[in-house]
PDB file of N, CA and C in Angstrom:
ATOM      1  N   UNK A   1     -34.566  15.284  -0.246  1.00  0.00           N
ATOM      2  CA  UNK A   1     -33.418  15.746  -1.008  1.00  0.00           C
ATOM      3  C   UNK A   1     -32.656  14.525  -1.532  1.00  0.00           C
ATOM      4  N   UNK A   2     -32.466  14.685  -2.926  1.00  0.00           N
ATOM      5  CA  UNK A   2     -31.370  13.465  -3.438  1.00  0.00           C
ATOM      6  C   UNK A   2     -30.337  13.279  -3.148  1.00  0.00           C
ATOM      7  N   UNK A   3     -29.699  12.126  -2.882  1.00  0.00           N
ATOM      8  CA  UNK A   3     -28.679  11.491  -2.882  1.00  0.00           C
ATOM      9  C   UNK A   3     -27.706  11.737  -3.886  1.00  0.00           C
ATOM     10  N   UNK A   4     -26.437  12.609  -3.845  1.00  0.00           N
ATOM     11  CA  UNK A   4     -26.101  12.805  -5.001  1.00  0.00           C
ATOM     12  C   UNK A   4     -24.167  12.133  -4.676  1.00  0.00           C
ATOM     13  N   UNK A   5     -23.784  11.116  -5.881  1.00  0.00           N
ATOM     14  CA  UNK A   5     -22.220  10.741  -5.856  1.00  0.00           C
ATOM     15  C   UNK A   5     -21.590  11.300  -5.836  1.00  0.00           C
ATOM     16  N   UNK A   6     -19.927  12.109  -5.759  1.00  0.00           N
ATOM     17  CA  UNK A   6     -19.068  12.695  -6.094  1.00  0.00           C
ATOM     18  C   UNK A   6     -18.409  12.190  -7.134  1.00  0.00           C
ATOM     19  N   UNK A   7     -17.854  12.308  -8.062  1.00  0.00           N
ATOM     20  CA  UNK A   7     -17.311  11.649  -9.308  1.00  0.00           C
ATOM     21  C   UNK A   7     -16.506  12.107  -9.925  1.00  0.00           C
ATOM     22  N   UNK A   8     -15.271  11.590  -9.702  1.00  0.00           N
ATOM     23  CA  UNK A   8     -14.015  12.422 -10.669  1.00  0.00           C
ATOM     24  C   UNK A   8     -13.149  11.087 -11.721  1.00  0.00           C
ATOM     25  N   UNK A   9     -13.557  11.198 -13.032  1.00  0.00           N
ATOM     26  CA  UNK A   9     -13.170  10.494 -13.670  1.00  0.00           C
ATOM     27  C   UNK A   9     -13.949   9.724 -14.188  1.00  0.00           C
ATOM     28  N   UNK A  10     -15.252   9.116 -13.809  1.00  0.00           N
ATOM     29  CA  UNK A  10     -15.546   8.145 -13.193  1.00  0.00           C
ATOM     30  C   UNK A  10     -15.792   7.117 -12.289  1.00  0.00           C
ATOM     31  N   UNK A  11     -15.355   7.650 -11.072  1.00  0.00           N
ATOM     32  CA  UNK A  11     -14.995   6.889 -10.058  1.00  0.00           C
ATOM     33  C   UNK A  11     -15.764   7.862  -9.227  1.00  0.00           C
ATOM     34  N   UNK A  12     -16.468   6.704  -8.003  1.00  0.00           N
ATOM     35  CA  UNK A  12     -16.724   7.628  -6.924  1.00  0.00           C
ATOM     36  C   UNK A  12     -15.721   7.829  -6.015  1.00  0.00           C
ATOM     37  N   UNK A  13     -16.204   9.259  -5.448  1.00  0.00           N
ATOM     38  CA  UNK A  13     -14.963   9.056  -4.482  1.00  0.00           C
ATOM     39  C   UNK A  13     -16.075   9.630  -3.196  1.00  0.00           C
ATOM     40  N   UNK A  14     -14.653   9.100  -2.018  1.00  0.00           N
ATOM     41  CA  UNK A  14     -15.657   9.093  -0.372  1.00  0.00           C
ATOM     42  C   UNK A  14     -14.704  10.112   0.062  1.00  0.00           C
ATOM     43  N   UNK A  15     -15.218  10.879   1.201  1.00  0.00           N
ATOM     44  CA  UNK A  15     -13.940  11.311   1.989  1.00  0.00           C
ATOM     45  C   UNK A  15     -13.685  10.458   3.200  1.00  0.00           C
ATOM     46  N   UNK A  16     -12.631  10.537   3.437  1.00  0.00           N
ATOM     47  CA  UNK A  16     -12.282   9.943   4.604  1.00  0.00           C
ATOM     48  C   UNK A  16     -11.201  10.885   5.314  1.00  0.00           C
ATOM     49  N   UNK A  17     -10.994  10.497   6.618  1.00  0.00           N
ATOM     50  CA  UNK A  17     -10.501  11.751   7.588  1.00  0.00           C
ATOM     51  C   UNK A  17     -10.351  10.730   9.127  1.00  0.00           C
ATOM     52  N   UNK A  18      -9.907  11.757   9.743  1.00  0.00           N
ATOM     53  CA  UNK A  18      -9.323  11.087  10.614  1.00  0.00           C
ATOM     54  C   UNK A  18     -10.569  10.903  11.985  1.00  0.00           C
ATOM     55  N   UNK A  19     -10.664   9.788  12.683  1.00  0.00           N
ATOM     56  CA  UNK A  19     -11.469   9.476  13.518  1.00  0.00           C
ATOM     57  C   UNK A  19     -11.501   9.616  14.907  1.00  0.00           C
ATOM     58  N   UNK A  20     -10.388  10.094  15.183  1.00  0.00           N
ATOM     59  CA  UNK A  20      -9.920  10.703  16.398  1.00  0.00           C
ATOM     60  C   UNK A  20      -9.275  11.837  16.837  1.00  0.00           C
ATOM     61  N   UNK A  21     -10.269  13.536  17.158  1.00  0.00           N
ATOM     62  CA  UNK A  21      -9.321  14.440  17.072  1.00  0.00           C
ATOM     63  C   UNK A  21      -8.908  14.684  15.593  1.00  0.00           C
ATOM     64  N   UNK A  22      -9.657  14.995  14.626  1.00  0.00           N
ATOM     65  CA  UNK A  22      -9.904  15.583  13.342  1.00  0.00           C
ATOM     66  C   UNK A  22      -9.205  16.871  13.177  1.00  0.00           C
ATOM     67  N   UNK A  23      -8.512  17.345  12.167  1.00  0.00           N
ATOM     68  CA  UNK A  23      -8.006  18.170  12.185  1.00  0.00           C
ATOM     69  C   UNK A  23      -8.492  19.112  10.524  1.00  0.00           C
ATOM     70  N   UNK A  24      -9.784  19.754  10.661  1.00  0.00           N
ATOM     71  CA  UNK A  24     -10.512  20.320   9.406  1.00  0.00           C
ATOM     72  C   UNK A  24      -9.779  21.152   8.524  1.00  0.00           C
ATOM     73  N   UNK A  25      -8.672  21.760   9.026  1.00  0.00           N
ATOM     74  CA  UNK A  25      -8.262  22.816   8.427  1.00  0.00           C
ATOM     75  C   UNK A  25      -6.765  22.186   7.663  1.00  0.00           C
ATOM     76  N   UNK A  26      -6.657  21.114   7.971  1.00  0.00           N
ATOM     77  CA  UNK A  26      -5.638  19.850   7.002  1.00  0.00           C
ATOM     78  C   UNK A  26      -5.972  19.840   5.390  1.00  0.00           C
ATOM     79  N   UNK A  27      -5.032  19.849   4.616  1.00  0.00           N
ATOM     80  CA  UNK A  27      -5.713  19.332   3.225  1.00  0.00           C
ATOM     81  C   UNK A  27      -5.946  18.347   3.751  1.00  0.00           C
ATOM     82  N   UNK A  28      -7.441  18.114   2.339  1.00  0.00           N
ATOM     83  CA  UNK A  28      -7.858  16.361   2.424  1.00  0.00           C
ATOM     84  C   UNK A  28      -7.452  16.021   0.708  1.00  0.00           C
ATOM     85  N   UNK A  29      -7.058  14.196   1.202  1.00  0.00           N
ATOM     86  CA  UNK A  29      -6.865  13.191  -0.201  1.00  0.00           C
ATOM     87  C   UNK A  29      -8.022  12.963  -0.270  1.00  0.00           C
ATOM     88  N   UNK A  30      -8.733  13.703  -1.879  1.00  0.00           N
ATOM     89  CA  UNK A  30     -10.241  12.589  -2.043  1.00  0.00           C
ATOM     90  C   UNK A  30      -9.552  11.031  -3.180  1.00  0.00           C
ATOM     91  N   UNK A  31     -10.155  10.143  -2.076  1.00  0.00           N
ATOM     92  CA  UNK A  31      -9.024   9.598  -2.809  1.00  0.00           C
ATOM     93  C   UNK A  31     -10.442   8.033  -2.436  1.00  0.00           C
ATOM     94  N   UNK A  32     -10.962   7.042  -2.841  1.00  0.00           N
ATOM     95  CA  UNK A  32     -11.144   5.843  -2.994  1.00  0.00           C
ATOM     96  C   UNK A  32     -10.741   4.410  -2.615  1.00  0.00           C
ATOM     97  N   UNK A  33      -9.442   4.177  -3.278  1.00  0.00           N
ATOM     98  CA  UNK A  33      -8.508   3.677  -3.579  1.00  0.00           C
ATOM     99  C   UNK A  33      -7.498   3.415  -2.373  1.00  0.00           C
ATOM    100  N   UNK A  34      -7.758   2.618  -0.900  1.00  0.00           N
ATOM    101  CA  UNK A  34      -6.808   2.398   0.154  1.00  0.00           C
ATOM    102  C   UNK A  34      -5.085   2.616  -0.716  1.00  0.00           C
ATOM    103  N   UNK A  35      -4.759   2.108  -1.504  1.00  0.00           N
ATOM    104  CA  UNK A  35      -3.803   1.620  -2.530  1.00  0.00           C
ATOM    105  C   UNK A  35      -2.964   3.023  -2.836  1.00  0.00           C
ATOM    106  N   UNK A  36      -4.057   3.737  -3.467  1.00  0.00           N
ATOM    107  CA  UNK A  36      -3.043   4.954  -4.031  1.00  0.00           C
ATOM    108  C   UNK A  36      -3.476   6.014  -2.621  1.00  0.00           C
ATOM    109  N   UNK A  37      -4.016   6.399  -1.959  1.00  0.00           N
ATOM    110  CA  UNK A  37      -4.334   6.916  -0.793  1.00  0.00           C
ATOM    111  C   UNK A  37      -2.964   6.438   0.338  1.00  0.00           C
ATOM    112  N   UNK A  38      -2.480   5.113   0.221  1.00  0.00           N
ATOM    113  CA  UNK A  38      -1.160   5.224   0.998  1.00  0.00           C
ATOM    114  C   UNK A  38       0.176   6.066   0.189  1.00  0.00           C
ATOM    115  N   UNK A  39      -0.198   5.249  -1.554  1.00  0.00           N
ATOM    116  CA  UNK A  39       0.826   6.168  -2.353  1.00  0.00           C
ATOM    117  C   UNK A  39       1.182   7.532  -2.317  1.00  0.00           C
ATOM    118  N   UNK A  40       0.010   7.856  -2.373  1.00  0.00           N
ATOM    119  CA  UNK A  40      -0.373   9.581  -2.013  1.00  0.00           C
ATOM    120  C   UNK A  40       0.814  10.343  -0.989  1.00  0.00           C
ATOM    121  N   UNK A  41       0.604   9.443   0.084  1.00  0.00           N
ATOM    122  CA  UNK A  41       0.961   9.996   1.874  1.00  0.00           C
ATOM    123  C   UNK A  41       2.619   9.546   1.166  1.00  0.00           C
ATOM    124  N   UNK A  42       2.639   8.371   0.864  1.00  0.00           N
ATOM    125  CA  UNK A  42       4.317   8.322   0.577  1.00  0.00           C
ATOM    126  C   UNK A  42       4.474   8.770  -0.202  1.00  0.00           C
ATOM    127  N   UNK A  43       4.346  10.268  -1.010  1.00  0.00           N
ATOM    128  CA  UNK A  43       5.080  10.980  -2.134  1.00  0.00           C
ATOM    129  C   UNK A  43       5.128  11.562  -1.619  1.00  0.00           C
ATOM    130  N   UNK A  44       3.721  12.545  -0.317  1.00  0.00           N
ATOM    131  CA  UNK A  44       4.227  13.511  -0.310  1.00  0.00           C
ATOM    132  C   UNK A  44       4.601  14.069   0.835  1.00  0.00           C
ATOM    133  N   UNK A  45       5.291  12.908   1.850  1.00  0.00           N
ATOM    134  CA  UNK A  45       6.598  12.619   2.705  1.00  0.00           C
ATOM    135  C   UNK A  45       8.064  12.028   2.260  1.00  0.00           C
ATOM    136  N   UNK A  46       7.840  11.943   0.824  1.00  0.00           N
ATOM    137  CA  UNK A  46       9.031  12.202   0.390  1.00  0.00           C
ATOM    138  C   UNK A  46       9.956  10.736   1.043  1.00  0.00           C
ATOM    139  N   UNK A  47       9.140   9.425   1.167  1.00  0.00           N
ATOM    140  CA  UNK A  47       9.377   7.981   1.423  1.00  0.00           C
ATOM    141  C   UNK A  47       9.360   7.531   0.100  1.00  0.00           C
ATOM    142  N   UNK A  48      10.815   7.644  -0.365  1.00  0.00           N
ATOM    143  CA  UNK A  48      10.647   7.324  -1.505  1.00  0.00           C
ATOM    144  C   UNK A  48      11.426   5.587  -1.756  1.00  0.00           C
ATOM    145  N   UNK A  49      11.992   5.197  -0.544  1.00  0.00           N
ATOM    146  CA  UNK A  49      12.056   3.393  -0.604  1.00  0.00           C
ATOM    147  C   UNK A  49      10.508   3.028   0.046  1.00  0.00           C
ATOM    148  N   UNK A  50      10.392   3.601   0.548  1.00  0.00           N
ATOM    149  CA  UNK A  50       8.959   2.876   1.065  1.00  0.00           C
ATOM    150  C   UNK A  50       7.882   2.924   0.343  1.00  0.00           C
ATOM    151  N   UNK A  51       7.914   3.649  -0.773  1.00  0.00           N
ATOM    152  CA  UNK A  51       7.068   4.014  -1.825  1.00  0.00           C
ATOM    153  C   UNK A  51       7.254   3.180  -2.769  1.00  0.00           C
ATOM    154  N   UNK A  52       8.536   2.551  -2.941  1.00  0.00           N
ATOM    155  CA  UNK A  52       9.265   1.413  -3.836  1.00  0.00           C
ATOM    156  C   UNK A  52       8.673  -0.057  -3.073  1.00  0.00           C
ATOM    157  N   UNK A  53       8.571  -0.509  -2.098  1.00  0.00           N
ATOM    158  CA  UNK A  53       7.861  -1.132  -1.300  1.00  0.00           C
ATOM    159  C   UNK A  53       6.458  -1.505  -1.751  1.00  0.00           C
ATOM    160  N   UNK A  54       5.970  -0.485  -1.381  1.00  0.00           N
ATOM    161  CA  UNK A  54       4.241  -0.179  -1.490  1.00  0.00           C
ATOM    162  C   UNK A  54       3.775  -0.579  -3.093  1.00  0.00           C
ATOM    163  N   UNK A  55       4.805   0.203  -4.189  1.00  0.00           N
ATOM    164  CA  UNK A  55       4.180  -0.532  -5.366  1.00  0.00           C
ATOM    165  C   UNK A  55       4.018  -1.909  -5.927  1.00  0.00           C
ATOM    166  N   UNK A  56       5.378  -2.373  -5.410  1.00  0.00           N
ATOM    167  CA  UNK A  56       5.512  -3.797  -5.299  1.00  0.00           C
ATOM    168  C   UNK A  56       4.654  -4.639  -4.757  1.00  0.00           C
ATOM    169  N   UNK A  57       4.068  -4.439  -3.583  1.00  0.00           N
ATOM    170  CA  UNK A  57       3.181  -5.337  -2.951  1.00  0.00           C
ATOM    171  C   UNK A  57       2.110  -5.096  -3.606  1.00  0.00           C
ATOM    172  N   UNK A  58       1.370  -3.292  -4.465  1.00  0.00           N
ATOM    173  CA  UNK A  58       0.375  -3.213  -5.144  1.00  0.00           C
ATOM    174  C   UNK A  58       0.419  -4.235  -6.216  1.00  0.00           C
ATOM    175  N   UNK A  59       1.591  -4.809  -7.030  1.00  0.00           N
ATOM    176  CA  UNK A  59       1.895  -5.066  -8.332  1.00  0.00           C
ATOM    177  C   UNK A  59       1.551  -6.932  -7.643  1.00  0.00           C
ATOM    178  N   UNK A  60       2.307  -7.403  -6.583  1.00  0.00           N
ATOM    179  CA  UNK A  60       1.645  -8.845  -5.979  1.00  0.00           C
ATOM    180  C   UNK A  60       0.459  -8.975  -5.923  1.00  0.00           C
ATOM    181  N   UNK A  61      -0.328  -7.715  -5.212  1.00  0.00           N
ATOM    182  CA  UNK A  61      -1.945  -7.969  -5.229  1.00  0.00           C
ATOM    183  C   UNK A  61      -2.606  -7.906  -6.317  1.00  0.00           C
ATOM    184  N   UNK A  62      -2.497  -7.181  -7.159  1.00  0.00           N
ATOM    185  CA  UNK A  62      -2.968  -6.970  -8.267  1.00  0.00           C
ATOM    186  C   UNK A  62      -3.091  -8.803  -9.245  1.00  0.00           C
ATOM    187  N   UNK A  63      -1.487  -9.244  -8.598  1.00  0.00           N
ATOM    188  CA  UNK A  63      -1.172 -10.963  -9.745  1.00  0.00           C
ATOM    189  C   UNK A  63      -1.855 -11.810  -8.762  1.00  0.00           C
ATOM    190  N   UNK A  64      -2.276 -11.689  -7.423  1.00  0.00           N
ATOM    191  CA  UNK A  64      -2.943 -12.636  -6.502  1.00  0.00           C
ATOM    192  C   UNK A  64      -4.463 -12.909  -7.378  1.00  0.00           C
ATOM    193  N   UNK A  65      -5.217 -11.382  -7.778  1.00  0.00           N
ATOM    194  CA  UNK A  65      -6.555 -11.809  -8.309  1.00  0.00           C
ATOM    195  C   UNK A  65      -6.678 -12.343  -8.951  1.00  0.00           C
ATOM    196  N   UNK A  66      -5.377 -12.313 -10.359  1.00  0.00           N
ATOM    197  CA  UNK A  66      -5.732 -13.075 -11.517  1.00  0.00           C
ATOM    198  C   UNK A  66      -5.026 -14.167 -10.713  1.00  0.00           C
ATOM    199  N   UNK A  67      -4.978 -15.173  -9.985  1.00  0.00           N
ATOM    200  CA  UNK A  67      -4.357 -16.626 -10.231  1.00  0.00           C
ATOM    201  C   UNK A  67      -5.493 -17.497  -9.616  1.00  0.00           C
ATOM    202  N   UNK A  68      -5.071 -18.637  -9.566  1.00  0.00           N
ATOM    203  CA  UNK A  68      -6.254 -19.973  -9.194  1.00  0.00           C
ATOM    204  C   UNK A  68      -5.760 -19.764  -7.745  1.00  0.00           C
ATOM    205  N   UNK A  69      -6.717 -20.563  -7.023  1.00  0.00           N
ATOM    206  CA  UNK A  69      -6.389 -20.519  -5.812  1.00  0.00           C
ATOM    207  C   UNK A  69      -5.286 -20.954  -5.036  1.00  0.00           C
ATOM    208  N   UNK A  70      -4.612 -22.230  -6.112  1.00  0.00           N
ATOM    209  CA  UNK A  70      -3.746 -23.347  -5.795  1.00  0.00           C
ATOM    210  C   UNK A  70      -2.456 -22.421  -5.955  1.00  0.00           C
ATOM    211  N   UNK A  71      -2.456 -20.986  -6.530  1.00  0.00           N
ATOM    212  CA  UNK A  71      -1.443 -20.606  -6.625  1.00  0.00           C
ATOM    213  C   UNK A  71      -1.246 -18.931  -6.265  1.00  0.00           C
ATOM    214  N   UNK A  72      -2.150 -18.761  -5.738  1.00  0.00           N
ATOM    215  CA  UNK A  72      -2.279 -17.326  -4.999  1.00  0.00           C
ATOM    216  C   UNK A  72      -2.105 -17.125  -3.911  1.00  0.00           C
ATOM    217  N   UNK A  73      -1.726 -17.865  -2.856  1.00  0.00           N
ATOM    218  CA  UNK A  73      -1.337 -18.011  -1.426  1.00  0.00           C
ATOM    219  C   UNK A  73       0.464 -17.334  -1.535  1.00  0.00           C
ATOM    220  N   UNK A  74       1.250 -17.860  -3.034  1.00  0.00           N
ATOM    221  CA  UNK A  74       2.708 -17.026  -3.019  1.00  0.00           C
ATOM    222  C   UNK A  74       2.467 -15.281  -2.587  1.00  0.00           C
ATOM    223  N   UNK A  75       1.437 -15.117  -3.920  1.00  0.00           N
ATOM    224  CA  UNK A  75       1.716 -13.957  -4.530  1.00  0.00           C
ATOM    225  C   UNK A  75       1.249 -12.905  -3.590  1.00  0.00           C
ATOM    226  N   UNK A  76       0.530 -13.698  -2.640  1.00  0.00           N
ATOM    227  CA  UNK A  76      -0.570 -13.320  -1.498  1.00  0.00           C
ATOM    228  C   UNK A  76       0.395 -12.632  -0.006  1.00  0.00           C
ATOM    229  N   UNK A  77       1.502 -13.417  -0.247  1.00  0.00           N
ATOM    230  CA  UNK A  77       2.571 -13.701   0.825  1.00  0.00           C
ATOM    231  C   UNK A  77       3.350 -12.345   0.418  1.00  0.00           C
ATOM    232  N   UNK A  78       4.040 -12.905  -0.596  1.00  0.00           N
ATOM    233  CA  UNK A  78       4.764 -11.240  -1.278  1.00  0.00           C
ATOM    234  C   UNK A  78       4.319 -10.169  -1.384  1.00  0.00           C
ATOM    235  N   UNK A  79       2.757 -10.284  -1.431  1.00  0.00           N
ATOM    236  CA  UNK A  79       2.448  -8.592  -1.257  1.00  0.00           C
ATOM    237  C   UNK A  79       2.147  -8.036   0.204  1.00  0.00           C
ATOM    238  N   UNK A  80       1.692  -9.051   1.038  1.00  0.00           N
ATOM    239  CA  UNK A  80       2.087  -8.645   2.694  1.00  0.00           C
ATOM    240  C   UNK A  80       3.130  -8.286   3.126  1.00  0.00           C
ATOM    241  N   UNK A  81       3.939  -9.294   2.391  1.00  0.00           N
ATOM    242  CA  UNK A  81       5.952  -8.593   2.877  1.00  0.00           C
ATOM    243  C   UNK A  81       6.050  -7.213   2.952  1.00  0.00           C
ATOM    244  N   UNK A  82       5.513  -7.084   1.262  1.00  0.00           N
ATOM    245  CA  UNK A  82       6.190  -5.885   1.019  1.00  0.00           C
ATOM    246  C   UNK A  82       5.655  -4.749   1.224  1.00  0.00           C
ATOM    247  N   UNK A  83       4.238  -4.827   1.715  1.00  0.00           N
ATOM    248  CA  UNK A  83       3.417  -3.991   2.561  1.00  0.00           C
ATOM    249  C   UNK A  83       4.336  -3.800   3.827  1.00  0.00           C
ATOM    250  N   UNK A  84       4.823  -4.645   4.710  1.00  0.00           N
ATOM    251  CA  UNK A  84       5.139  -4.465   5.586  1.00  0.00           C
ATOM    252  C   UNK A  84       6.362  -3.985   5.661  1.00  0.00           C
ATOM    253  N   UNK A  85       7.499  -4.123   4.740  1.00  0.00           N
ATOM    254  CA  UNK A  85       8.087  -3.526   4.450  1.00  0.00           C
ATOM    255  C   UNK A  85       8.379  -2.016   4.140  1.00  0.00           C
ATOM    256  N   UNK A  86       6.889  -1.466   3.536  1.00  0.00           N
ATOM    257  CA  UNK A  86       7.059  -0.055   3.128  1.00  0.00           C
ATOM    258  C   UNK A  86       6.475   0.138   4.388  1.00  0.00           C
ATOM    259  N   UNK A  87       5.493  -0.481   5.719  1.00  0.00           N
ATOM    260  CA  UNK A  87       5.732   0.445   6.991  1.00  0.00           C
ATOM    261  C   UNK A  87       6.934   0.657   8.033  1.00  0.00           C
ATOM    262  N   UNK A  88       7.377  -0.361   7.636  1.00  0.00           N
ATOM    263  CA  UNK A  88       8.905  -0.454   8.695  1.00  0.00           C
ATOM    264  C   UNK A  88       9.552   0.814   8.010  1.00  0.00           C
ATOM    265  N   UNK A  89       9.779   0.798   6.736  1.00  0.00           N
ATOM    266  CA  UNK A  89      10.929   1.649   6.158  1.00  0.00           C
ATOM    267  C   UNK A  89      10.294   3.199   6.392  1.00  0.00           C
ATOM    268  N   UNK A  90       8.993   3.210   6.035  1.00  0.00           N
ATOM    269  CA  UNK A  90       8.213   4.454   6.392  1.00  0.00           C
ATOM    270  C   UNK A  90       8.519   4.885   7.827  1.00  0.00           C
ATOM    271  N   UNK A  91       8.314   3.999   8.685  1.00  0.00           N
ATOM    272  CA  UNK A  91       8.650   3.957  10.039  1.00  0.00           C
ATOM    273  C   UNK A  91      10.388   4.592  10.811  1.00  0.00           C
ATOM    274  N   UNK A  92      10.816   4.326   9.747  1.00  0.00           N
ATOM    275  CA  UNK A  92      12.282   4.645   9.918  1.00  0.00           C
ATOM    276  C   UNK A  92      12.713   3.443  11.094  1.00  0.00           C
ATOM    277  N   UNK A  93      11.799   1.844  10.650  1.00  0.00           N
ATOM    278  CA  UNK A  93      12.457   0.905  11.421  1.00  0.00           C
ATOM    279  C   UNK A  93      13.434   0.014  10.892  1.00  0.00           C
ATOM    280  N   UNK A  94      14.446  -0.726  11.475  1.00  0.00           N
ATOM    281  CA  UNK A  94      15.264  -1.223  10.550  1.00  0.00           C
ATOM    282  C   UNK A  94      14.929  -2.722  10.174  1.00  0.00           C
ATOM    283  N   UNK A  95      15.238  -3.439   9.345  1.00  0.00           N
ATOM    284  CA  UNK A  95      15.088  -4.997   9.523  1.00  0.00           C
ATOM    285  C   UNK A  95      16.033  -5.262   8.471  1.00  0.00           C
ATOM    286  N   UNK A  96      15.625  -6.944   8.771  1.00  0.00           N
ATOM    287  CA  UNK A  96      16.686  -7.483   7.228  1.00  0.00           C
ATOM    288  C   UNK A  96      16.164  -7.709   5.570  1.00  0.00           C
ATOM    289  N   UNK A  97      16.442  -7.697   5.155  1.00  0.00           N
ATOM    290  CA  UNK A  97      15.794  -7.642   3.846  1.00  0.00           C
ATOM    291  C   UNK A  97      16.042  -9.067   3.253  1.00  0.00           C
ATOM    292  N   UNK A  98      16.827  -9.530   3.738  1.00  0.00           N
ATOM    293  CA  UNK A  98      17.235 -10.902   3.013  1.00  0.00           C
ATOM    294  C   UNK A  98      16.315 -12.002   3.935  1.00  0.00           C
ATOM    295  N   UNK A  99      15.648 -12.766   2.971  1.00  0.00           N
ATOM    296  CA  UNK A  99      14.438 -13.795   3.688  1.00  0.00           C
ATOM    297  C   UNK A  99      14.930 -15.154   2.794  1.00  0.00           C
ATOM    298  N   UNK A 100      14.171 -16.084   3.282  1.00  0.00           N
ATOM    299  CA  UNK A 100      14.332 -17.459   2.336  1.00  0.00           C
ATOM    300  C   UNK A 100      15.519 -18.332   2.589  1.00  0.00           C
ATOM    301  N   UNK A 101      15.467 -19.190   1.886  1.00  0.00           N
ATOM    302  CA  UNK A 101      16.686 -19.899   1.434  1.00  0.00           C
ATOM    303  C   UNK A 101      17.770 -19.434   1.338  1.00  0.00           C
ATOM    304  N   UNK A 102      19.055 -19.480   1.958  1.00  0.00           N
ATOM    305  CA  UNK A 102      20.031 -18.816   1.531  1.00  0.00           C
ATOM    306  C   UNK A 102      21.385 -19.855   0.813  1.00  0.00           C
ATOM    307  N   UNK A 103      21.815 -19.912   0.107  1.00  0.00           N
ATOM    308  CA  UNK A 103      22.970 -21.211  -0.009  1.00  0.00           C
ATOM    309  C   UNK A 103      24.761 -20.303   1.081  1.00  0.00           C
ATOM    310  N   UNK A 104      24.914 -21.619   1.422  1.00  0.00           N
ATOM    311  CA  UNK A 104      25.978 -21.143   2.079  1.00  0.00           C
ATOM    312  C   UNK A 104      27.357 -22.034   1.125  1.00  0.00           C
ATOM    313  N   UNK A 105      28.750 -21.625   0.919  1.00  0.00           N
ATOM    314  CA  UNK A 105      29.528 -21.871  -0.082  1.00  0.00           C
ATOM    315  C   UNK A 105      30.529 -22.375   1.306  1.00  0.00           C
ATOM    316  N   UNK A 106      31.386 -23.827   0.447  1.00  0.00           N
ATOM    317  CA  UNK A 106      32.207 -24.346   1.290  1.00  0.00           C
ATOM    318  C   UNK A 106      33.855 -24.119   0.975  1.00  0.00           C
ATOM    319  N   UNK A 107      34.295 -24.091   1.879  1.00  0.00           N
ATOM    320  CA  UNK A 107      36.032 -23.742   1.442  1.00  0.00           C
ATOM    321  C   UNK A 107      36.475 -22.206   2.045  1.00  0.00           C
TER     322      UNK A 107
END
């Protein structure tokens, strides 16, 4: 019997599901794409800063591929942040948002 793809759009798609204690009678995301497969889960939990998060770090990874190497280690950095960012906030954990350099003013 042949081997046959699933294909919506153009794109294959896989299923994926959960690996422990499966739950069949769940909708499933046919979804490819780790990227929009988290997007997915944050729309439709209604994480809508953490969803603000998540695109951002998509929009870093996306500028990491196109750069040279000598200069993709930033962009590389910023999209981990802000990955990690949309799980904390998803998380309902708190942190600081302010990173870096800060100038402090005298007087």
């Amino acid at each position: 019997m042949p081997n046959h793809r699933l294909k919506i759009a153009g794109k294959s798609v896989n299923l994926h599901g959960a690996l422990v204690d499966p739950n069949f009678r769940a909708p499933r995301v046919l979804c490819n794409d780790p990227w929009d497969f988290v997007s997915l889960w944050l729309k439709r939990e209604h994480k809508d800063e953490a969803s603000f998060y998540w695109e951002q770090a998509r929009y870093f990874y996306d500028a990491t591929k196109s750069l040279p190497d000598m200069s993709s280690p930033l962009t590389s950095y910023y999209c981990f942040l802000n990955a990690a960012k949309a799980l904390l906030t998803a998380s309902g954990q708190n942190f600081k948002e302010n990173h870096g350099v800060g100038g402090r003013t005298k007087g």
